[in-house]
Protein backbone atom coordinates (compact mmCIF):
# COMPACT_ATOMS: atom_id res chain seq x y z
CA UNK A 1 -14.17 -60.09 -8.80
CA UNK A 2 -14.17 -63.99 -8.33
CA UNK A 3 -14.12 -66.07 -11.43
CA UNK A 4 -17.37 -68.39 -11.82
CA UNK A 5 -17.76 -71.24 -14.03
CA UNK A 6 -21.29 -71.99 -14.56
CA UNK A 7 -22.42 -75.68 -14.06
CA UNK A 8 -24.10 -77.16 -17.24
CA UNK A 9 -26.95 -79.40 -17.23
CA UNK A 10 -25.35 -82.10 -19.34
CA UNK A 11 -21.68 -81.87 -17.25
CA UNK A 12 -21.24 -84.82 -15.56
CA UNK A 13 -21.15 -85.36 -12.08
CA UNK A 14 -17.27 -85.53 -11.38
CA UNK A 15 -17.08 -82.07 -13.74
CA UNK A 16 -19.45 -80.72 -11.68
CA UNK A 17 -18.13 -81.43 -8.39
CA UNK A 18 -15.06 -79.63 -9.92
CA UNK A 19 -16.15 -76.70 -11.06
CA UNK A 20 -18.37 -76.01 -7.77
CA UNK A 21 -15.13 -76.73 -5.83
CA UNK A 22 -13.23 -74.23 -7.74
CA UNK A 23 -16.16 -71.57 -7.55
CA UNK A 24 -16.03 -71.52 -3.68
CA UNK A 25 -12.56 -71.43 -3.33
CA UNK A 26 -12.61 -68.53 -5.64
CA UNK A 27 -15.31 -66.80 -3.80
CA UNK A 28 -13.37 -67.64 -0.61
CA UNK A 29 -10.03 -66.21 -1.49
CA UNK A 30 -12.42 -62.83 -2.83
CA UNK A 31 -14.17 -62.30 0.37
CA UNK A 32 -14.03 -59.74 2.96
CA UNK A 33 -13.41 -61.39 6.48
CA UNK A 34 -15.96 -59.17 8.59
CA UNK A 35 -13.30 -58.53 11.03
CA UNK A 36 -11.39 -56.01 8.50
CA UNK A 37 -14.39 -53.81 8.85
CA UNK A 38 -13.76 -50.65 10.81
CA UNK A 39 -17.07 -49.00 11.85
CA UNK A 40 -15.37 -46.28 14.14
CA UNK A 41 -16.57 -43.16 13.35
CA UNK A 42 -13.30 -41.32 13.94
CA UNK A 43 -10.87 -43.67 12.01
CA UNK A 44 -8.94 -42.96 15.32
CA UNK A 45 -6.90 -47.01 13.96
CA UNK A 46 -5.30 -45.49 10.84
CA UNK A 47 -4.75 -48.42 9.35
CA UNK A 48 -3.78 -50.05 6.31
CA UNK A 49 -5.24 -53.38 7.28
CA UNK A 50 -8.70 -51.81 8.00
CA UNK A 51 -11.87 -51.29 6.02
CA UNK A 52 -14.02 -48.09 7.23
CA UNK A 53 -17.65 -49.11 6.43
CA UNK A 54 -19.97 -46.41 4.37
CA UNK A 55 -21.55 -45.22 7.60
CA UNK A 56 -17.96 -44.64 9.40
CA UNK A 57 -16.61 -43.24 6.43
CA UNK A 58 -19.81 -40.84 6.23
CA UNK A 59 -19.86 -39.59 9.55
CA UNK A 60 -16.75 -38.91 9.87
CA UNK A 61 -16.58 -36.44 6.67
CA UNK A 62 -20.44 -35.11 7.98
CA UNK A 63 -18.97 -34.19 11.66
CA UNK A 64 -15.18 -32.46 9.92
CA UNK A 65 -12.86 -34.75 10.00
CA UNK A 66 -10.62 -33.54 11.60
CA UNK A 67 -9.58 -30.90 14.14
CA UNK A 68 -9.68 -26.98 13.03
CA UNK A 69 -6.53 -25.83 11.68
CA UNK A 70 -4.01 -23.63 13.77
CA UNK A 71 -0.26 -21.75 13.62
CA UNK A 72 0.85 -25.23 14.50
CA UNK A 73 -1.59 -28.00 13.08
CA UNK A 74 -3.00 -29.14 10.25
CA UNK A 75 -6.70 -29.10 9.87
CA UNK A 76 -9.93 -27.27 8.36
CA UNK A 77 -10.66 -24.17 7.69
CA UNK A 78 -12.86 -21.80 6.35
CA UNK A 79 -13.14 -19.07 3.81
CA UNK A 80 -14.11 -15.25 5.00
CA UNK A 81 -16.94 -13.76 3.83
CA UNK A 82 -16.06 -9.73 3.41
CA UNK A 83 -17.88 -8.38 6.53
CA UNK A 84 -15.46 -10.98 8.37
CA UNK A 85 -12.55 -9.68 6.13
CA UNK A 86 -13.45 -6.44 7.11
CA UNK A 87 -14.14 -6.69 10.87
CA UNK A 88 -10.80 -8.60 11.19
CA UNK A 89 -12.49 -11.91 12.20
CA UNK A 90 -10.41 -14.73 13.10
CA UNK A 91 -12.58 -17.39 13.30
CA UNK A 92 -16.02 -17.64 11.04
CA UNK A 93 -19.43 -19.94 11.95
CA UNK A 94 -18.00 -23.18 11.80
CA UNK A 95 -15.57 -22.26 14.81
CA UNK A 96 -12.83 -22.87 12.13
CA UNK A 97 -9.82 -20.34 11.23
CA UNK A 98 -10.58 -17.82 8.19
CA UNK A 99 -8.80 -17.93 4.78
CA UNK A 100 -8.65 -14.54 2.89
CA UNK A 101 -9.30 -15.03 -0.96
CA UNK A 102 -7.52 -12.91 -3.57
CA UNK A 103 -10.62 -11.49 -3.99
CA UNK A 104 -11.15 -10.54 -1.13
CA UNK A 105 -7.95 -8.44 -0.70
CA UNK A 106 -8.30 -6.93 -4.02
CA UNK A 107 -12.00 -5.69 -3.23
CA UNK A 108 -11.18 -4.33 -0.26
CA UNK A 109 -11.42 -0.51 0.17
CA UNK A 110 -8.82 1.82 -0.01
CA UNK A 111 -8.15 4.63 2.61
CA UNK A 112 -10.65 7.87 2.21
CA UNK A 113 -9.15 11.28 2.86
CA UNK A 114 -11.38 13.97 3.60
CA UNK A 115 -10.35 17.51 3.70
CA UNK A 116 -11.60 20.61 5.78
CA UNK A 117 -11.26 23.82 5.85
CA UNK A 118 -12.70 27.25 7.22
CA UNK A 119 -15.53 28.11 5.63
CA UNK A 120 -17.14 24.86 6.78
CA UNK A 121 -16.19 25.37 10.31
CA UNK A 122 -17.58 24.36 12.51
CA UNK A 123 -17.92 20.90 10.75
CA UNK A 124 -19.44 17.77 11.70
CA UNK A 125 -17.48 14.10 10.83
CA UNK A 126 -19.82 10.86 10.98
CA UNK A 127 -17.79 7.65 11.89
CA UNK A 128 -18.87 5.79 8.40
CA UNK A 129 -18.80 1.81 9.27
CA UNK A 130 -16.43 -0.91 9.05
CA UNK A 131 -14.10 1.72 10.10
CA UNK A 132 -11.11 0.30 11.64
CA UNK A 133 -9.38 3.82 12.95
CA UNK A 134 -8.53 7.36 11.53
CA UNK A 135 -4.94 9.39 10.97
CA UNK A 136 -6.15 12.88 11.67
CA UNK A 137 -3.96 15.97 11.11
CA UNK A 138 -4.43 19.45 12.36
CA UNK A 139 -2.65 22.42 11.03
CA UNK A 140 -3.28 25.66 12.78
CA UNK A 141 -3.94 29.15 10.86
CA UNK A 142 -0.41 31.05 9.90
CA UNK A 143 -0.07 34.37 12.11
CA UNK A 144 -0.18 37.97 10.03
CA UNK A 145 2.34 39.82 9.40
CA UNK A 146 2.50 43.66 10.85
CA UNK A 147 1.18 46.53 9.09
CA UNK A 148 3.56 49.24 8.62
CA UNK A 149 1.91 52.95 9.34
CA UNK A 150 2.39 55.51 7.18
CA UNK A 151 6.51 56.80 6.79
CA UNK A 152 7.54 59.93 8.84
CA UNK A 153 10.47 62.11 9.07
CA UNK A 154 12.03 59.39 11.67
CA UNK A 155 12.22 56.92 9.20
CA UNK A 156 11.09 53.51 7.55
CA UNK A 157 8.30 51.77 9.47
CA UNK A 158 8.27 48.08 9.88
CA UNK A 159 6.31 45.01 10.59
CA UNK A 160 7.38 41.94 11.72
CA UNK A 161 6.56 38.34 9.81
CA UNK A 162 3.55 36.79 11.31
CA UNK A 163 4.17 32.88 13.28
CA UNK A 164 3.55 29.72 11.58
CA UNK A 165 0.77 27.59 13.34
CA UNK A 166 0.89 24.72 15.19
CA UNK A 167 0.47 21.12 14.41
CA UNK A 168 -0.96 18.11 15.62
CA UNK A 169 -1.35 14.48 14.12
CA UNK A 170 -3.12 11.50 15.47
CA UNK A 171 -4.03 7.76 14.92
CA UNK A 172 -7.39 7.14 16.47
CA UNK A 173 -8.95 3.47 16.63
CA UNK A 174 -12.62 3.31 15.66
CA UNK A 175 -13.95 2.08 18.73
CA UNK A 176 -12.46 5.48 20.40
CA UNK A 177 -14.43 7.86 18.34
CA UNK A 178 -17.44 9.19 19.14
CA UNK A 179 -20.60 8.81 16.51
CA UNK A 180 -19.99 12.27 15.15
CA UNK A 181 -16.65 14.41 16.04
CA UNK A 182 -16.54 18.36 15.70
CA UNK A 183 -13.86 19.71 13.59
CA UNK A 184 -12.90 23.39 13.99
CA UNK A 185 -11.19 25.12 11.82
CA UNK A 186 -9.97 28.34 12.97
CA UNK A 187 -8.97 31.63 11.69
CA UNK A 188 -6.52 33.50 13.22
CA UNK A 189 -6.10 33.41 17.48
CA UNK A 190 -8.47 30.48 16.86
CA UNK A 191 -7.52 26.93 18.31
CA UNK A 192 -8.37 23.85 15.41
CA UNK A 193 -9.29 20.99 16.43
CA UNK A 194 -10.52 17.54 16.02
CA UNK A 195 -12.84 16.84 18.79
CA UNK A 196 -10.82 16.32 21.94
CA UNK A 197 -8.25 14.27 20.26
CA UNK A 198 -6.16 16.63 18.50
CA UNK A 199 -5.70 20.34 18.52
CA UNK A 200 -3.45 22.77 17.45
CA UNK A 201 -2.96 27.21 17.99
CA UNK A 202 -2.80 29.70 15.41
CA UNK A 203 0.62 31.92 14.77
CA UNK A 204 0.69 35.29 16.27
CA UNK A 205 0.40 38.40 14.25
CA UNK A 206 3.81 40.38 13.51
CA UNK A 207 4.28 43.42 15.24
CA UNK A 208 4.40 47.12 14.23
CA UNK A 209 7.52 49.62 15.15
CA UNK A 210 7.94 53.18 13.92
CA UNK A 211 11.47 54.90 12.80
CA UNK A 212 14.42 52.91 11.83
CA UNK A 213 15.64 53.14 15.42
CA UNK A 214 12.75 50.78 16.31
CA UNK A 215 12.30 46.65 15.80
CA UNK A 216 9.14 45.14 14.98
CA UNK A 217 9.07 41.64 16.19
CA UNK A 218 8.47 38.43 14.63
CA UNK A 219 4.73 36.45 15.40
CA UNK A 220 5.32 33.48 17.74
CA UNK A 221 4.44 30.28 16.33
CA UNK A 222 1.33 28.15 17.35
CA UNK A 223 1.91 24.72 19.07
CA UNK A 224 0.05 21.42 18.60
CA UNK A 225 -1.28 18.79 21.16
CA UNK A 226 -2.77 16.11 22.16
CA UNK A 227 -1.07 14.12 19.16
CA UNK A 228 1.12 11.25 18.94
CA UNK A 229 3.32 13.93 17.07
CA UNK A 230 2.73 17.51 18.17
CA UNK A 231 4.54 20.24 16.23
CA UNK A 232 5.40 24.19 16.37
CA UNK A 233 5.32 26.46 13.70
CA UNK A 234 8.38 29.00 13.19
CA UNK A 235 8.41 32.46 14.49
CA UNK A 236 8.04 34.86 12.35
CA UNK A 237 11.30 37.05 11.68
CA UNK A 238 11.77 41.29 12.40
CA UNK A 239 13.47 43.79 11.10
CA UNK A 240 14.26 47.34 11.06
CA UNK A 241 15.07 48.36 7.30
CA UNK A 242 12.29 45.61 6.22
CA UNK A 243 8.98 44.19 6.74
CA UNK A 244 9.77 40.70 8.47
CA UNK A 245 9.07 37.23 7.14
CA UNK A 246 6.85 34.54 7.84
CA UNK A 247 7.18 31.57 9.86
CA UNK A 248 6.82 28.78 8.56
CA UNK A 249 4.57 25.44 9.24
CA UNK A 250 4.15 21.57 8.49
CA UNK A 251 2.25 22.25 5.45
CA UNK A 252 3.03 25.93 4.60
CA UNK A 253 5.47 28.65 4.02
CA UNK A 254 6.12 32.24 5.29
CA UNK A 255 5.45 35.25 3.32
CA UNK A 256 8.19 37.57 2.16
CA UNK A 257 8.65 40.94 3.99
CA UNK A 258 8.02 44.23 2.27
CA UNK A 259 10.03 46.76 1.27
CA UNK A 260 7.99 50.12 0.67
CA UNK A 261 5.30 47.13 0.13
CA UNK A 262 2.46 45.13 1.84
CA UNK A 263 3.82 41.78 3.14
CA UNK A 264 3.05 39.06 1.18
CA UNK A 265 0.59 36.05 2.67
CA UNK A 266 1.65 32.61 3.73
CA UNK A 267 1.61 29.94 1.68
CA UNK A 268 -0.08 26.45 1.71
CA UNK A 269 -1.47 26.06 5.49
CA UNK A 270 -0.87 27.50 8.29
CA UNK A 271 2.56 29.34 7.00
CA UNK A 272 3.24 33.24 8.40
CA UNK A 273 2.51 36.47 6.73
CA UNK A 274 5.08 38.28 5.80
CA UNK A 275 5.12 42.06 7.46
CA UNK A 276 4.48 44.90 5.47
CA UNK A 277 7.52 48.27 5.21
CA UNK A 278 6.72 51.92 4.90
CA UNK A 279 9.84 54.36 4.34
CA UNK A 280 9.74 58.28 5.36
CA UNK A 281 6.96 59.84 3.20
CA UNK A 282 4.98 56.72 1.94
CA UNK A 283 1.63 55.00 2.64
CA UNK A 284 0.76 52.89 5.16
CA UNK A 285 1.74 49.50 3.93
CA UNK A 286 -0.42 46.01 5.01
CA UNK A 287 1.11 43.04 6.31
CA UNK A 288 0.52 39.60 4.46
CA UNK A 289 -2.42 37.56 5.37
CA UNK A 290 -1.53 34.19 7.14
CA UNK A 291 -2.33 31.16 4.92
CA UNK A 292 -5.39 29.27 6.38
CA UNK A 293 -5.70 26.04 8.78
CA UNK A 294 -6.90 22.26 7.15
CA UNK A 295 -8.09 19.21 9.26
CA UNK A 296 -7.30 15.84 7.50
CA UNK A 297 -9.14 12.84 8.18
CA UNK A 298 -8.16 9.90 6.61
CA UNK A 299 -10.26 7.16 7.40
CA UNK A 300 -8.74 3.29 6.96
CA UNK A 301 -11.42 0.05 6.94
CA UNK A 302 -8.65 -2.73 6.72
């Protein structure tokens, strides 16, 4: 700020003259020339030698200031709201890129798996929303194993292992999927599926053969399809001094043959029974029970 010296009424005339003198020189050398004020709105000068008046400097903040940020420039952005998060938005309202928030990645949700299994078959799925897509897996029902008949003079009696079942898994985007999708779950010489989009076959039973001259054979195993990865279960195996064992699956192993026993069942999903084994003079034997088919869902939002 200039320096002014105030003018007394009982200066004299030649102090006076002075101190005026010295007041507008001071004011001079303190003034603004109006030519260093810059009323462009967009600053496009960039200079140091220019003054942006109140009104450029205003509009210029009020309309952005500059241009919206990108991979390769500098500029504004804004922050994502959590439906944008979500949806995968890449710009928001303002037309300007999205920043994600710590927040915003901590809050959002983790994968849900949902499990199904035969006693709800057939079940319905609802496509929940903000669902980006789905990794669905289908294991098929584990074939039985064979029943051995009751031993006669010829010899042991046999049953071959039953087959592991197929498999099928699948990533399915959101926008693909159907409102509701029906999930079957099926026992065995029942297909499982997931809709249209995935679907796998049940193992075979084991045979039966009578008299140790005779082979009971092995269950095939079921095959998957329509998956990105499509799998077969194991065969199930035969024998002729034992019940045969299980095949086995993605998720499950086969039971154990007999001897003079039933077979034992398949374990986890979709793995073979194993086949039952009657010797000369002993019950009828049973063969294991094929463990059971599961649909996973697991649905992703981000």
């Amino acid at each position: 700020m200039a320096t002014i010296t105030t003018v007394a009424s009982g200066d004299l005339i030649t102090n006076s003259r002075t101190d005026l003198n010295n007041n507008f020189a001071n004011l001079n050398s303190d003034k603004i020339e109006t030519s260093y004020l810059d009323t462009d709105t967009t600053l496009a000068a960039n200079s140091d030698s220019k003054i942006a008046t109140q009104k450029a400097v205003k509009t210029y903040v009020d309309a952005g200031g500059n241009v919206n940020a990108s991979t390769t420039t500098k500029g504004i952005v804004e922050e994502a709201t959590q439906a944008e998060f979500d949806a995968g938005t890449v710009t928001g309202g303002t037309g300007a890129r999205l920043y994600v928030t710590p927040a915003l990645i901590k809050g959002s949700q983790l994968p849900i798996v949902k499990t199904y299994l035969n006693a709800a078959s057939p079940a319905t799925w609802t496509k929940p929303s903000g669902l980006k897509y789905v990794v669905v897996e289908v294991q098929a029902t584990g074939g039985n194993g064979g029943n051995a008949a009751s031993g006669g003079s010829s010899g042991a009696n046999t049953g071959g292992g039953g087959g592991g079942g197929g498999y099928s898994k699948k990533q399915i985007a959101a926008a693909t999927l159907g409102a509701t999708e029906t999930i079957t779950i099926g026992a065995v010489g029942v297909t499982s599926s997931y809709g249209s989009h995935a679907s796998a076959t049940s193992g075979s039973t084991g045979g039966s053969a009578s008299g140790a001259a005779s082979i009971a054979e092995g269950g095939a195993g079921g095959s998957g399809s329509s998956g990105d990865v499509n799998g077969g279960g194991g065969a199930g195996t035969f024998s002729n001094t034992m019940g045969g064992t299980g095949g086995c699956s993605f998720y499950g192993g086969g039971g154990k043959g007999g001897v003079v026993t039933d077979g034992s069942s398949g374990t986890g999903y979709g793995g073979g029974g194993g086949g039952a084994q009657s010797s000369s003079g002993a019950g009828a034997q049973n063969g294991g029970a094929g463990a059971p088919a599961i649909v996973i869902v697991t649905e992703y939002y981000s």
